[in-house]
N, C-alpha and C. Protein backbone atom coordinates (compact mmCIF):
# COMPACT_ATOMS: atom_id res chain seq x y z
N UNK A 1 18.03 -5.98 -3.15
CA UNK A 1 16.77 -5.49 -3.71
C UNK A 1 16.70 -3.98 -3.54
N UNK A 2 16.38 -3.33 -4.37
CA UNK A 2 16.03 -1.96 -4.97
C UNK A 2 15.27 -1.29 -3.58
N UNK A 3 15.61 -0.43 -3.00
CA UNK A 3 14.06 0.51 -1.92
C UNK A 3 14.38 1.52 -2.09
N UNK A 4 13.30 2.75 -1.70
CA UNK A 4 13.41 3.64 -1.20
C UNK A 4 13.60 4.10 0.18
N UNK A 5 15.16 4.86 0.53
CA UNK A 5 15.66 4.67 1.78
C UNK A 5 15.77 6.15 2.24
N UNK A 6 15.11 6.84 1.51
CA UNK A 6 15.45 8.38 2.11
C UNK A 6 14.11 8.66 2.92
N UNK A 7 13.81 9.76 3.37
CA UNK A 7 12.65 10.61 4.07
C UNK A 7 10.99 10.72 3.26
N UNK A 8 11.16 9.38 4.20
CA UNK A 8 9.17 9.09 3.29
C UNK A 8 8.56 10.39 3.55
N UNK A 9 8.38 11.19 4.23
CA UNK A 9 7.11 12.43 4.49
C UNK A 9 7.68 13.24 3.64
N UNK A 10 8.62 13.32 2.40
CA UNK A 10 8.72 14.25 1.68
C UNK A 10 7.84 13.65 0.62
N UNK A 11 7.65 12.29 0.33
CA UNK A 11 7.11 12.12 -0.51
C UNK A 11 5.61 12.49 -0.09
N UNK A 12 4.74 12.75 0.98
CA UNK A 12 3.43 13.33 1.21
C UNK A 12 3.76 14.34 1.31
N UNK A 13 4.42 15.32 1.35
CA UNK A 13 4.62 16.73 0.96
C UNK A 13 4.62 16.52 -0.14
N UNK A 14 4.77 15.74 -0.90
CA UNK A 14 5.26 16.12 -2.42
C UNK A 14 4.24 16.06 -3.12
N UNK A 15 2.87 14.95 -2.93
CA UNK A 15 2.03 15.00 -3.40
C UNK A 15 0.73 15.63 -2.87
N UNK A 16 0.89 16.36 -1.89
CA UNK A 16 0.35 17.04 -0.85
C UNK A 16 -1.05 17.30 -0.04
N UNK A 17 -0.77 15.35 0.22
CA UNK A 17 -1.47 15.05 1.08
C UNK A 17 -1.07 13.70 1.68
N UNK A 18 -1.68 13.29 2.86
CA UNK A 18 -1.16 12.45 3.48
C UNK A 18 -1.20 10.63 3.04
N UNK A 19 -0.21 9.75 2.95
CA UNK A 19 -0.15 8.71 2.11
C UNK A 19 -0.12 7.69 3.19
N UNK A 20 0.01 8.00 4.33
CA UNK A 20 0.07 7.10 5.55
C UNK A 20 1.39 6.36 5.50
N UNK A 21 2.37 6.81 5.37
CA UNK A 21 3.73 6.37 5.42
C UNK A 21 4.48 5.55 6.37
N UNK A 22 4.05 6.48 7.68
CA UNK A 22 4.54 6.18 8.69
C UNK A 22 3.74 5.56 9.87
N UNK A 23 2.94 4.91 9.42
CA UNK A 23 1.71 4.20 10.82
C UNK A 23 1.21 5.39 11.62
N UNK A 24 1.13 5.03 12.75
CA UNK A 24 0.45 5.61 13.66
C UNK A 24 0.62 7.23 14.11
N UNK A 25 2.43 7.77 13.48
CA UNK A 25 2.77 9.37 13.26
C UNK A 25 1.92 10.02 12.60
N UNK A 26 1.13 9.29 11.75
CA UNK A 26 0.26 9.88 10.06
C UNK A 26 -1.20 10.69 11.03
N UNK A 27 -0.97 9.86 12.23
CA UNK A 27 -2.69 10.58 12.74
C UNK A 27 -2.39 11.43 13.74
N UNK A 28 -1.18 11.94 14.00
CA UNK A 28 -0.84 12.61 15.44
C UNK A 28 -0.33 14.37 14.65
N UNK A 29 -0.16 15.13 15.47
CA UNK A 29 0.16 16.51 15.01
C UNK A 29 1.52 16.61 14.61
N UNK A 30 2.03 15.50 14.56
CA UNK A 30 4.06 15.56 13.88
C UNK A 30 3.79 14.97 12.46
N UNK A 31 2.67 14.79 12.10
CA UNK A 31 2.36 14.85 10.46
C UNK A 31 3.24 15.69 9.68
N UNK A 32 4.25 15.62 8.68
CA UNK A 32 4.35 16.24 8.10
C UNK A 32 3.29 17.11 7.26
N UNK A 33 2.42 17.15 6.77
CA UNK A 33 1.71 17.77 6.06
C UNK A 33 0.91 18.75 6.94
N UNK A 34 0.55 17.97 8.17
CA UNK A 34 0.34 19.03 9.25
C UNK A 34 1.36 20.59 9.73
N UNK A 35 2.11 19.90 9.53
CA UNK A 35 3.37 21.34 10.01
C UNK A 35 3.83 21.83 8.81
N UNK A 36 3.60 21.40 7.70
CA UNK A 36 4.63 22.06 6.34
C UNK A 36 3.73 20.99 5.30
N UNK A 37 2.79 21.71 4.77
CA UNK A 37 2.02 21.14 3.39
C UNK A 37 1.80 21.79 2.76
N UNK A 38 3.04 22.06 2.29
CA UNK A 38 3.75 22.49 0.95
C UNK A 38 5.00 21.73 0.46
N UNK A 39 5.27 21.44 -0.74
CA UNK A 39 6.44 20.47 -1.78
C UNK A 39 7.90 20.91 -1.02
N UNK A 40 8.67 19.88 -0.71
CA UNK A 40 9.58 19.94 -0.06
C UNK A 40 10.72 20.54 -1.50
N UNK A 41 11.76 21.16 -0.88
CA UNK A 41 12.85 21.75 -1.39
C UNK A 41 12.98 23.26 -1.64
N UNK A 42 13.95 23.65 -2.39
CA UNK A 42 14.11 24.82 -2.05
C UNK A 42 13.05 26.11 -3.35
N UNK A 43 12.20 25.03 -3.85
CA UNK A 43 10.79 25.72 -4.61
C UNK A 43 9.50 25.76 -4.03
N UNK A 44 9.69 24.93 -2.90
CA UNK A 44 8.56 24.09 -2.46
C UNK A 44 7.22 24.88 -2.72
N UNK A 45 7.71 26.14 -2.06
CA UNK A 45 6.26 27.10 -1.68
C UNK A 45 5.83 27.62 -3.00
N UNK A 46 6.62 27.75 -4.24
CA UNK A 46 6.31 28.85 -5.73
C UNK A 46 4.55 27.99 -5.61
N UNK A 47 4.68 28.73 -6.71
CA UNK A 47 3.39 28.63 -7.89
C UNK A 47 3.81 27.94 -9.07
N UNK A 48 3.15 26.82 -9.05
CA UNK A 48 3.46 26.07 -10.50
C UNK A 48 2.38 25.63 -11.29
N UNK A 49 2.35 25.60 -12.42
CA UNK A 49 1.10 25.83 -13.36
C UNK A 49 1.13 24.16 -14.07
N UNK A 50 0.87 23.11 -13.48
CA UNK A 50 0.71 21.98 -13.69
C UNK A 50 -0.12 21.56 -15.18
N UNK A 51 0.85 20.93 -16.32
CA UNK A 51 0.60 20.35 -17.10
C UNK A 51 -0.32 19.33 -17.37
N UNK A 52 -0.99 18.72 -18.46
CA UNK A 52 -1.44 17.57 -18.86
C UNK A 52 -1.16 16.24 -18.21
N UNK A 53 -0.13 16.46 -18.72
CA UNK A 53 1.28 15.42 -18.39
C UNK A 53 1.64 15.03 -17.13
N UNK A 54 1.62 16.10 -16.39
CA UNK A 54 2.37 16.70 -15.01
C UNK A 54 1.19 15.93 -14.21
N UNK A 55 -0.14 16.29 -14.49
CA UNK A 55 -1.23 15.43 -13.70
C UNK A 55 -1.16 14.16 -13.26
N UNK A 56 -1.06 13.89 -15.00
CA UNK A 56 -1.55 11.93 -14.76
C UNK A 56 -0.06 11.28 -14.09
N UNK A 57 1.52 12.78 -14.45
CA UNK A 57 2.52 11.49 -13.40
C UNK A 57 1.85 12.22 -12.56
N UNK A 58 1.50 12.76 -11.72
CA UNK A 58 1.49 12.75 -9.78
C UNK A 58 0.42 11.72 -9.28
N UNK A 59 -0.49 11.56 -10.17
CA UNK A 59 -1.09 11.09 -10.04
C UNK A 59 -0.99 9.48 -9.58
N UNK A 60 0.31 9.11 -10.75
CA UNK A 60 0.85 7.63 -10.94
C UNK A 60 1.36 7.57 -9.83
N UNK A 61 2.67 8.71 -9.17
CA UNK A 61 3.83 8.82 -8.58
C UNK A 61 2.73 8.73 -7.33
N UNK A 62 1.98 9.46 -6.82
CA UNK A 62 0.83 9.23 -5.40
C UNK A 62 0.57 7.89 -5.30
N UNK A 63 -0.19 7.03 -6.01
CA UNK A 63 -0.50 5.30 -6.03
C UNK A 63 0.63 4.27 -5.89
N UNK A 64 1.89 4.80 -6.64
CA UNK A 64 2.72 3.68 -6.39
C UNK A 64 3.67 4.17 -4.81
N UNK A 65 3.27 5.44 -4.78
CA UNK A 65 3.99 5.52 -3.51
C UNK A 65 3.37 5.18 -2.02
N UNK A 66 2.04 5.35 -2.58
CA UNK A 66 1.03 4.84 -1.28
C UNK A 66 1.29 3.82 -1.81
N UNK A 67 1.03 2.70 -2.27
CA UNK A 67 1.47 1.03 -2.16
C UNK A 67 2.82 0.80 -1.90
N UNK A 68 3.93 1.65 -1.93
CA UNK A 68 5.30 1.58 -1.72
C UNK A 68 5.88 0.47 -2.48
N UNK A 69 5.61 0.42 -4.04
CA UNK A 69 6.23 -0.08 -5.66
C UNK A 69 7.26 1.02 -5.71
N UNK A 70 8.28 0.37 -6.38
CA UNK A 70 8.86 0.59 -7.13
C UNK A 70 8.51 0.74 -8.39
N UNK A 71 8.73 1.85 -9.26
CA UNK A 71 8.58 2.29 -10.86
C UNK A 71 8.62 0.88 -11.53
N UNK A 72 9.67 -0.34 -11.86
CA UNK A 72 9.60 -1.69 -12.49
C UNK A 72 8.43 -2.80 -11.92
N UNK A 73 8.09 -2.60 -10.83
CA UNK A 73 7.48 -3.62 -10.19
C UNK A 73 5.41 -2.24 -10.69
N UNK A 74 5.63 -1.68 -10.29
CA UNK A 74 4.08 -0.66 -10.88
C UNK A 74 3.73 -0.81 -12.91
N UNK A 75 5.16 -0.84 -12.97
CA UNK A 75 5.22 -1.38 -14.52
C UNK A 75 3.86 -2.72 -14.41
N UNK A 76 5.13 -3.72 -14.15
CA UNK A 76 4.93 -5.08 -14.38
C UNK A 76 3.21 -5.27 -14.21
N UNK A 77 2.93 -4.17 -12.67
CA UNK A 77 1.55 -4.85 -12.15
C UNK A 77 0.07 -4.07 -12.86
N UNK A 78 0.99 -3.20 -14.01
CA UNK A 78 -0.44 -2.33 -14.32
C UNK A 78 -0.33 -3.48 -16.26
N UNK A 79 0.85 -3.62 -16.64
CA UNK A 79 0.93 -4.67 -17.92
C UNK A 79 0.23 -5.92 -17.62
N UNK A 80 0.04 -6.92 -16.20
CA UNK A 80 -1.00 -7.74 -15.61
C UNK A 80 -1.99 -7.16 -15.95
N UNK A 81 -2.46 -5.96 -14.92
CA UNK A 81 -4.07 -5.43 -14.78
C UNK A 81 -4.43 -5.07 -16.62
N UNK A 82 -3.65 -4.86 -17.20
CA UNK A 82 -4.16 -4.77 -18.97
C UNK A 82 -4.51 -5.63 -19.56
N UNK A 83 -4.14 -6.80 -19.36
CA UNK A 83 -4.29 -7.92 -20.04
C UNK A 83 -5.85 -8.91 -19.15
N UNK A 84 -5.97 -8.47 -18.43
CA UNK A 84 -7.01 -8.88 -17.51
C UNK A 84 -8.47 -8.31 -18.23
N UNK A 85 -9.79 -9.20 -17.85
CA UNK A 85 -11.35 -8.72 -18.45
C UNK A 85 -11.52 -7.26 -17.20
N UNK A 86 -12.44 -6.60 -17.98
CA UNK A 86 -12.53 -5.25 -16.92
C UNK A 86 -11.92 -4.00 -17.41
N UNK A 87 -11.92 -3.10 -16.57
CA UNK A 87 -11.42 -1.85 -16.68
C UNK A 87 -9.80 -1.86 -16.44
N UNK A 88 -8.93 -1.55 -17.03
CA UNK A 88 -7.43 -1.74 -16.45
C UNK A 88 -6.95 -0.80 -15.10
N UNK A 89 -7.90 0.23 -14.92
CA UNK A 89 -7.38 1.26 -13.71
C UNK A 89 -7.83 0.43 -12.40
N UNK A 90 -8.78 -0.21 -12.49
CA UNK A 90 -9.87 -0.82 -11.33
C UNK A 90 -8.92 -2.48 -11.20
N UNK A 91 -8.45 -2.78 -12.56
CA UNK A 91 -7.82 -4.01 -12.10
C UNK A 91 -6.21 -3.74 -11.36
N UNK A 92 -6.19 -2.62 -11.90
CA UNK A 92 -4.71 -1.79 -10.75
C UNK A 92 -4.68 -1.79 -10.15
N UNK A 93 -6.31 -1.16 -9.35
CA UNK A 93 -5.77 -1.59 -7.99
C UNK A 93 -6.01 -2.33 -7.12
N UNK A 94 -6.81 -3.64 -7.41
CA UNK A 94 -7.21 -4.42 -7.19
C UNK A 94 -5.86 -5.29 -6.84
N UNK A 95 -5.25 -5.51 -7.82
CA UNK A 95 -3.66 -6.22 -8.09
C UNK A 95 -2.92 -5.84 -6.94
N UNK A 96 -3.03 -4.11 -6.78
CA UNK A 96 -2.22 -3.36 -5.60
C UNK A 96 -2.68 -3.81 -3.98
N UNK A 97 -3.78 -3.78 -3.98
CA UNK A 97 -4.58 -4.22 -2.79
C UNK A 97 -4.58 -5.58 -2.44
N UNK A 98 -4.20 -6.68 -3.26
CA UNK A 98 -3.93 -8.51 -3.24
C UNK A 98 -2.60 -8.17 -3.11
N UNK A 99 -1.73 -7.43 -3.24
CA UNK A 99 -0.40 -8.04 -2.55
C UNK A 99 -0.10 -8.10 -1.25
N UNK A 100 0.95 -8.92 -0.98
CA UNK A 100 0.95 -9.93 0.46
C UNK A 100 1.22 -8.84 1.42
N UNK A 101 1.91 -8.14 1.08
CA UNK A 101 1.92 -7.07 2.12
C UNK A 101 0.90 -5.92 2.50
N UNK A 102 0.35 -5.62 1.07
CA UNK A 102 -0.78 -4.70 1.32
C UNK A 102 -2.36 -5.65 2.59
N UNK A 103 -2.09 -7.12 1.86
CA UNK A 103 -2.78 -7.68 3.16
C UNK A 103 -2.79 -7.42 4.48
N UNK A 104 -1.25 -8.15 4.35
CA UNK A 104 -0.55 -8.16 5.75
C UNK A 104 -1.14 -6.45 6.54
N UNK A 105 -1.05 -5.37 5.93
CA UNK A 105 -1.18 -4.36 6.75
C UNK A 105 -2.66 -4.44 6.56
N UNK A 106 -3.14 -4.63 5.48
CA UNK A 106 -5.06 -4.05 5.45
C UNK A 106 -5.36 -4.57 7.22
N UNK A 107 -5.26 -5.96 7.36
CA UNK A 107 -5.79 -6.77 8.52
C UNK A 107 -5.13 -5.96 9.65
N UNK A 108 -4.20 -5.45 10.13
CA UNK A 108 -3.84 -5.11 11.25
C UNK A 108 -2.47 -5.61 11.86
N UNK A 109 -1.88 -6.30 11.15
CA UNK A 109 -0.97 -6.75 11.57
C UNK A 109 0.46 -6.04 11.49
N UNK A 110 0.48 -4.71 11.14
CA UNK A 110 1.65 -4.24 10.96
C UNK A 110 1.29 -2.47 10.85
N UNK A 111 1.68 -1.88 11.05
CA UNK A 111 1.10 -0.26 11.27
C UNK A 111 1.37 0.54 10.13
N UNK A 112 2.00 0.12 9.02
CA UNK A 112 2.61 0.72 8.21
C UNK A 112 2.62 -0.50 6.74
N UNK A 113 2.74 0.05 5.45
CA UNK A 113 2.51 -0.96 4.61
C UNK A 113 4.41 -1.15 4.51
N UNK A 114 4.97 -0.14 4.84
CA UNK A 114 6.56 -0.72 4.73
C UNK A 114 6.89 -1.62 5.79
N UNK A 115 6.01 -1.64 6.84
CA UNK A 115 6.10 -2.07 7.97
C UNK A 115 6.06 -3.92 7.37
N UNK A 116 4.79 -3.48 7.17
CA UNK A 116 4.40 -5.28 6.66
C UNK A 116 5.27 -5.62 5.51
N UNK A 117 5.49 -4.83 4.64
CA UNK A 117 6.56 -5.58 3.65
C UNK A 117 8.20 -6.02 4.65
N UNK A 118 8.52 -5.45 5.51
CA UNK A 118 9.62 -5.98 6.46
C UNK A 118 9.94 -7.31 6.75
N UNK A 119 7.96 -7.52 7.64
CA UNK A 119 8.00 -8.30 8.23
C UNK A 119 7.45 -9.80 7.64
N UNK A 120 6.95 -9.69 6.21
CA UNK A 120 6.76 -10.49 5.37
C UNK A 120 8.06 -11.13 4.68
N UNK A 121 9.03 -10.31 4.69
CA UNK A 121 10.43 -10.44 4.18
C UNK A 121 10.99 -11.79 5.54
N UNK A 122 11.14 -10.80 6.54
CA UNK A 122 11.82 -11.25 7.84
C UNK A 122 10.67 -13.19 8.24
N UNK A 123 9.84 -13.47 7.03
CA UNK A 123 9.79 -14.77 7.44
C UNK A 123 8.62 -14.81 8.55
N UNK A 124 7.75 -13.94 9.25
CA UNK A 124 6.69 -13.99 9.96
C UNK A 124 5.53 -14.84 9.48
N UNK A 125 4.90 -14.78 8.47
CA UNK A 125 3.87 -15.39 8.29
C UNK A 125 3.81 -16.79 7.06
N UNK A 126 2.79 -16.76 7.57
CA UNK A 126 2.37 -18.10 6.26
C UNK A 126 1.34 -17.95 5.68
N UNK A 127 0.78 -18.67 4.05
CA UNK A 127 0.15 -18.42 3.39
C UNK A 127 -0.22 -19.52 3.15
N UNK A 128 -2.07 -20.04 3.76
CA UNK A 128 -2.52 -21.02 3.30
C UNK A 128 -1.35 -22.49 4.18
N UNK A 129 -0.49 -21.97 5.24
CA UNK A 129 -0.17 -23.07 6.23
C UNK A 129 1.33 -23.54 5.76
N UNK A 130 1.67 -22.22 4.92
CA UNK A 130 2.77 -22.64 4.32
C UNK A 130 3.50 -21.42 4.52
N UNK A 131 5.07 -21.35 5.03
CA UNK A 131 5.83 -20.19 5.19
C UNK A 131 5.49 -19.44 3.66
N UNK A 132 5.78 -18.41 3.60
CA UNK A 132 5.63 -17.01 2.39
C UNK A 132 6.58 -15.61 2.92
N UNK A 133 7.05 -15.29 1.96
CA UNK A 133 8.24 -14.19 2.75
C UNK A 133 8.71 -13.18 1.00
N UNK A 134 7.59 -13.48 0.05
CA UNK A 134 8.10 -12.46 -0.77
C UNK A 134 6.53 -11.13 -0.69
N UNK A 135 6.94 -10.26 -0.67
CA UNK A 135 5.66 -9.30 0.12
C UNK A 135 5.23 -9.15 -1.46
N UNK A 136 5.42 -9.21 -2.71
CA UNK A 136 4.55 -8.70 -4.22
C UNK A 136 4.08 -9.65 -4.20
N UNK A 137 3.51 -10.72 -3.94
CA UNK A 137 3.24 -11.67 -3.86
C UNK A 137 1.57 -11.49 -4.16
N UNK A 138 0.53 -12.09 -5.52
CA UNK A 138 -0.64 -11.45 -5.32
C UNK A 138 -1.48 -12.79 -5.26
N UNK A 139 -1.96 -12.43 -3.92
CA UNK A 139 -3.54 -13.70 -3.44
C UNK A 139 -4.51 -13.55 -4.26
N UNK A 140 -5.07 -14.53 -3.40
CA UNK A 140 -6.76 -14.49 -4.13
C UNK A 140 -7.65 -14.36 -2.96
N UNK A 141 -9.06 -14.81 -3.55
CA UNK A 141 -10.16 -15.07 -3.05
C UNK A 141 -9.77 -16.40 -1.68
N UNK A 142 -9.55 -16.92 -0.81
CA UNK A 142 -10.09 -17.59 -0.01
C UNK A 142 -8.41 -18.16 0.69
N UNK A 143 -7.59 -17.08 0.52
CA UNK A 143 -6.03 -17.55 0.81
C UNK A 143 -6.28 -17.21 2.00
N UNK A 144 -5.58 -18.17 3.06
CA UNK A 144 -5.29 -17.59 4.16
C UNK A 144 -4.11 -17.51 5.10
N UNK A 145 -4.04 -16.09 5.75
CA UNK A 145 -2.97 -15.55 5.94
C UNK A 145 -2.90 -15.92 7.75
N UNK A 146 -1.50 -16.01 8.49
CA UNK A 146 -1.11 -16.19 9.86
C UNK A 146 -0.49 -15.75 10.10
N UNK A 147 -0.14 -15.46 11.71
CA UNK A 147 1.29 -15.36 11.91
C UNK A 147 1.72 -16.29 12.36
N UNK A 148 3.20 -16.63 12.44
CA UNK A 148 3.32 -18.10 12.54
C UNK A 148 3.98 -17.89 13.83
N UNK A 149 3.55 -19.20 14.18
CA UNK A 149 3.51 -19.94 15.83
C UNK A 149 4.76 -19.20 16.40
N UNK A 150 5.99 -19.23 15.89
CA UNK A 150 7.17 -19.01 16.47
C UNK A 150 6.94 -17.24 16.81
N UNK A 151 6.72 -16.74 15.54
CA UNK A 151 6.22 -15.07 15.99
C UNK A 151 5.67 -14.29 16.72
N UNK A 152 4.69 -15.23 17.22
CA UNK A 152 3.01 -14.54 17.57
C UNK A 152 3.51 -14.06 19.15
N UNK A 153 4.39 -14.39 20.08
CA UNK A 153 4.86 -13.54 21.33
C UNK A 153 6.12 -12.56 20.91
N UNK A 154 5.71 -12.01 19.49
CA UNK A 154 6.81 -11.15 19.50
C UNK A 154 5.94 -9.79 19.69
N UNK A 155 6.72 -8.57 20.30
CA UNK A 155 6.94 -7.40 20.80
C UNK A 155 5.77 -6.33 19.76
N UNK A 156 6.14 -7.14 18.44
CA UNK A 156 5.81 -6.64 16.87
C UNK A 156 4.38 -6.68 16.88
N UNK A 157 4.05 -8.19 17.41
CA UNK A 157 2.47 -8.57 17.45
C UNK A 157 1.38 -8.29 19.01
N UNK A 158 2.14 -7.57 19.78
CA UNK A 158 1.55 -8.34 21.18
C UNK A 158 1.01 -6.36 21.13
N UNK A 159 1.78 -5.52 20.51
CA UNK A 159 1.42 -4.23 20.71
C UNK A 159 1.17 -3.60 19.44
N UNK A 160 0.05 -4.44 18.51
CA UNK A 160 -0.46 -3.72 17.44
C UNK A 160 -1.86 -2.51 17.93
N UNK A 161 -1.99 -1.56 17.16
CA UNK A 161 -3.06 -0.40 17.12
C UNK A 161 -3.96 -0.73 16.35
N UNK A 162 -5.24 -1.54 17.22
CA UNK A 162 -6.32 -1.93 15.87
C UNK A 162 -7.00 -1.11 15.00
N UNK A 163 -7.14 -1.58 14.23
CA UNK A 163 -7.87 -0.45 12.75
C UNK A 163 -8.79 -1.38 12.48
N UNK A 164 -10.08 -0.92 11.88
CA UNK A 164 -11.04 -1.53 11.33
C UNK A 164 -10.29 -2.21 10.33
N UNK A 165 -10.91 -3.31 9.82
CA UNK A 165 -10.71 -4.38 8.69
C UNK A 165 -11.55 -4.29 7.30
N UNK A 166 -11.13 -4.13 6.54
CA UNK A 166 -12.63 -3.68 5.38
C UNK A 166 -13.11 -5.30 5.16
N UNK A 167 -14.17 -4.84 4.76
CA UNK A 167 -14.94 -6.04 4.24
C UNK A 167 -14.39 -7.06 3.66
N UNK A 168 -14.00 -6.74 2.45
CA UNK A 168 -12.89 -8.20 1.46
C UNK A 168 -11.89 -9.09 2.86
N UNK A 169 -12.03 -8.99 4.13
CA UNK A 169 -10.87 -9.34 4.78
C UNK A 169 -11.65 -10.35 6.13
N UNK A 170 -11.37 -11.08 6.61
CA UNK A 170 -11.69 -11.49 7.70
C UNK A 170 -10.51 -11.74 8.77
N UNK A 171 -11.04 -11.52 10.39
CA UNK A 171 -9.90 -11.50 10.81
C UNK A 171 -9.84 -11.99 11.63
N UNK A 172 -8.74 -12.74 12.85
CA UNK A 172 -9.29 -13.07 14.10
C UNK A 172 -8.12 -12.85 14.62
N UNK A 173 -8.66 -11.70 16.13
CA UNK A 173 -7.41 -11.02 16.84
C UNK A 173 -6.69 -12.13 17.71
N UNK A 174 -7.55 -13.35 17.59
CA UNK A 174 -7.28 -14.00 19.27
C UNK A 174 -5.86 -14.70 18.52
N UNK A 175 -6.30 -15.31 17.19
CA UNK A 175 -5.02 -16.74 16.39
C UNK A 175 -4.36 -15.42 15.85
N UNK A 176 -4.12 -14.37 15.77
CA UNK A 176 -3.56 -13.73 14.66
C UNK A 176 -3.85 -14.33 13.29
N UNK A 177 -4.77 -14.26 12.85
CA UNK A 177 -4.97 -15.31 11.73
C UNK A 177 -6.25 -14.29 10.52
N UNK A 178 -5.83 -14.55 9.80
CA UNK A 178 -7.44 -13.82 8.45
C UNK A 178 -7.10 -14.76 7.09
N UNK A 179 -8.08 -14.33 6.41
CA UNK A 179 -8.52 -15.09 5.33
C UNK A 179 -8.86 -13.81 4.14
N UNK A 180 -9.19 -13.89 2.88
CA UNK A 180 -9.59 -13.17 1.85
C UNK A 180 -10.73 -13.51 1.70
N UNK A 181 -11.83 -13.14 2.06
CA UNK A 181 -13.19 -13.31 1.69
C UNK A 181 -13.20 -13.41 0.23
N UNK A 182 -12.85 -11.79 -0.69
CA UNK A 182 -13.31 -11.96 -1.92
C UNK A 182 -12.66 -10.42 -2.25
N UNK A 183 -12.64 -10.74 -3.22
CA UNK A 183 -11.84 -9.98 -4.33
C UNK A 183 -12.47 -8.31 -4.45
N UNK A 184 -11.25 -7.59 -3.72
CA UNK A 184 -11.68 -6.22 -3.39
C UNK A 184 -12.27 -5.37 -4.77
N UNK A 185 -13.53 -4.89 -3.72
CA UNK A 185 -14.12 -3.58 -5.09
C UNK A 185 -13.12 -2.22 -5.44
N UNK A 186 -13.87 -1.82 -6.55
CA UNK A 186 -13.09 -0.55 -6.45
C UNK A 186 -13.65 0.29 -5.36
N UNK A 187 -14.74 0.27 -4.57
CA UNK A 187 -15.27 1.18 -3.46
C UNK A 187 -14.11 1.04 -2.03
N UNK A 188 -13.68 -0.56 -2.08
CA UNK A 188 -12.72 -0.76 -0.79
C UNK A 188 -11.24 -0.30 -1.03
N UNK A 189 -11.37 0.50 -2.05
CA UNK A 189 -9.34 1.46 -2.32
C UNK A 189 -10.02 2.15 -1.15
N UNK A 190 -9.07 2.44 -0.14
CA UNK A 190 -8.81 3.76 0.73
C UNK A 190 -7.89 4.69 0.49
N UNK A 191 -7.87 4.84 -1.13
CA UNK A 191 -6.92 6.32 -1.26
C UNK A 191 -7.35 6.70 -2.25
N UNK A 192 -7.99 8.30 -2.25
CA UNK A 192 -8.68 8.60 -3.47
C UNK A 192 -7.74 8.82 -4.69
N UNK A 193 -7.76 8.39 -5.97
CA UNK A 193 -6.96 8.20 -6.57
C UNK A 193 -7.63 7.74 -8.11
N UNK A 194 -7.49 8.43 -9.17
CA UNK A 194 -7.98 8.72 -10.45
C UNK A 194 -7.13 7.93 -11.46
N UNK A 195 -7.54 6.81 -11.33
CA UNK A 195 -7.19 5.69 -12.10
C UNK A 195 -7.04 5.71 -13.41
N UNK A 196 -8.04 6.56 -14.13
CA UNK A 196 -7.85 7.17 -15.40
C UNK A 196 -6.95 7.77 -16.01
N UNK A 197 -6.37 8.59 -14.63
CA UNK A 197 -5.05 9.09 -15.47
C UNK A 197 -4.00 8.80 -15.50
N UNK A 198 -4.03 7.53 -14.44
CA UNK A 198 -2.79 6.70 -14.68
C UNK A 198 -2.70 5.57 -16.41
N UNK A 199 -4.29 5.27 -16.90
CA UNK A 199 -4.12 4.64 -18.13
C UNK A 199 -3.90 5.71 -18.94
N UNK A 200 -4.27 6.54 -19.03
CA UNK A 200 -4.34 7.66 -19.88
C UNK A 200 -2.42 7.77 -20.23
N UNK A 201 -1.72 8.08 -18.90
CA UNK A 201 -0.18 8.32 -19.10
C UNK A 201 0.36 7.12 -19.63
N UNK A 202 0.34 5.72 -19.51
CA UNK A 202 1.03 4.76 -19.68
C UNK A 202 0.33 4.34 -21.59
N UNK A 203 -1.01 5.05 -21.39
CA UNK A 203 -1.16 4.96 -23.20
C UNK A 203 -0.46 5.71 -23.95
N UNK A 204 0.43 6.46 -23.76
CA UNK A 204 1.01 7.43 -24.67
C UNK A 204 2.03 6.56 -25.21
């Protein structure tokens, strides 16, 4: 399977601001953007006079990189969110926010959203009482998510950094265990991000 395997904090330099890449580094002073927020390479620092065009991709390139998609798989999930009743930017990221991994991290269970796509891979949890191990995977309303019995004294789970839980989520620290209340608003995205100009680019 396809990843991106090079130096994630260039990509928050690149869009220049912080995408939470790296868990718990993202809040400490070894931030990249903290020490060097400015575009990585050997232009980084110029002056560049940003296009039409140039907008709505950084714009795209910021969202799929904070959800950590791949370009084919951001395809696939914004051609879903089109065909869906509603606004297509709001059903974007709605779609982005129901995948199994974006769960897996919303609740707390993993410090990083690459983190949780790992450990969704590596066979940790279950969905609704049933093993699940592909992380694009998109829930619903009232699925519920575990870690499973064999996991739950691992190293991974016993020393998580709690974070608040947004609303759409319920959680319980004691079972390692949550549920999907209900189908996230556009108010519960935690990354500001102009949805418009991602339809705007993919209408051309």
């Amino acid at each position: 399977m396809a990843r991106y395997t090079a130096a994630v904090c260039r990509l928050c330099r690149r869009e220049g601001e912080k995408l939470f890449l790296k868990g718990q580094r993202c809040y400490t002073g070894k931030c990249s953007i903290v020490r060097r927020s400015f575009a990585p390479g050997q232009h980084g620092q110029g002056r560049k006079k940003i296009s039409e065009y140039g907008t709505q991709l950084r714009e795209k390139q910021k969202t799929k990189r904070f959800y950590g998609v791949l370009e084919s798989q951001f395809r696939k999930t914004y051609a879903t969110a089109e065909n869906m009743k509603g606004k297509t930017g709001e059903n974007l990221l709605r779609l982005l926010e129901l995948r199994f991994d974006n769960v897996v991290y919303r609740m707390g269970l993993a410090n990083s959203r690459s983190e949780a796509r790992q450990l969704v891979t590596h066979g940790h949890f279950t969905l609704n009482g049933k093993k699940a191990d592909i992380p694009s995977m998109t829930l619903k309303a009232g699925d519920e998510i575990a870690v499973r019995e064999s996991s739950r004294k691992s190293p991974k789970f016993q020393d998580l950094i709690r974070r608040p839980v947004p609303a759409w989520l319920s959680f319980n620290a004691e079972t390692l265990s949550g549920s999907i209340v209900q189908i996230p608003d556009r108010t519960d995205v935690d990354i500001e991000v102009r949805e418009t100009l991602i339809v705007e680019l993919y209408s051309k």
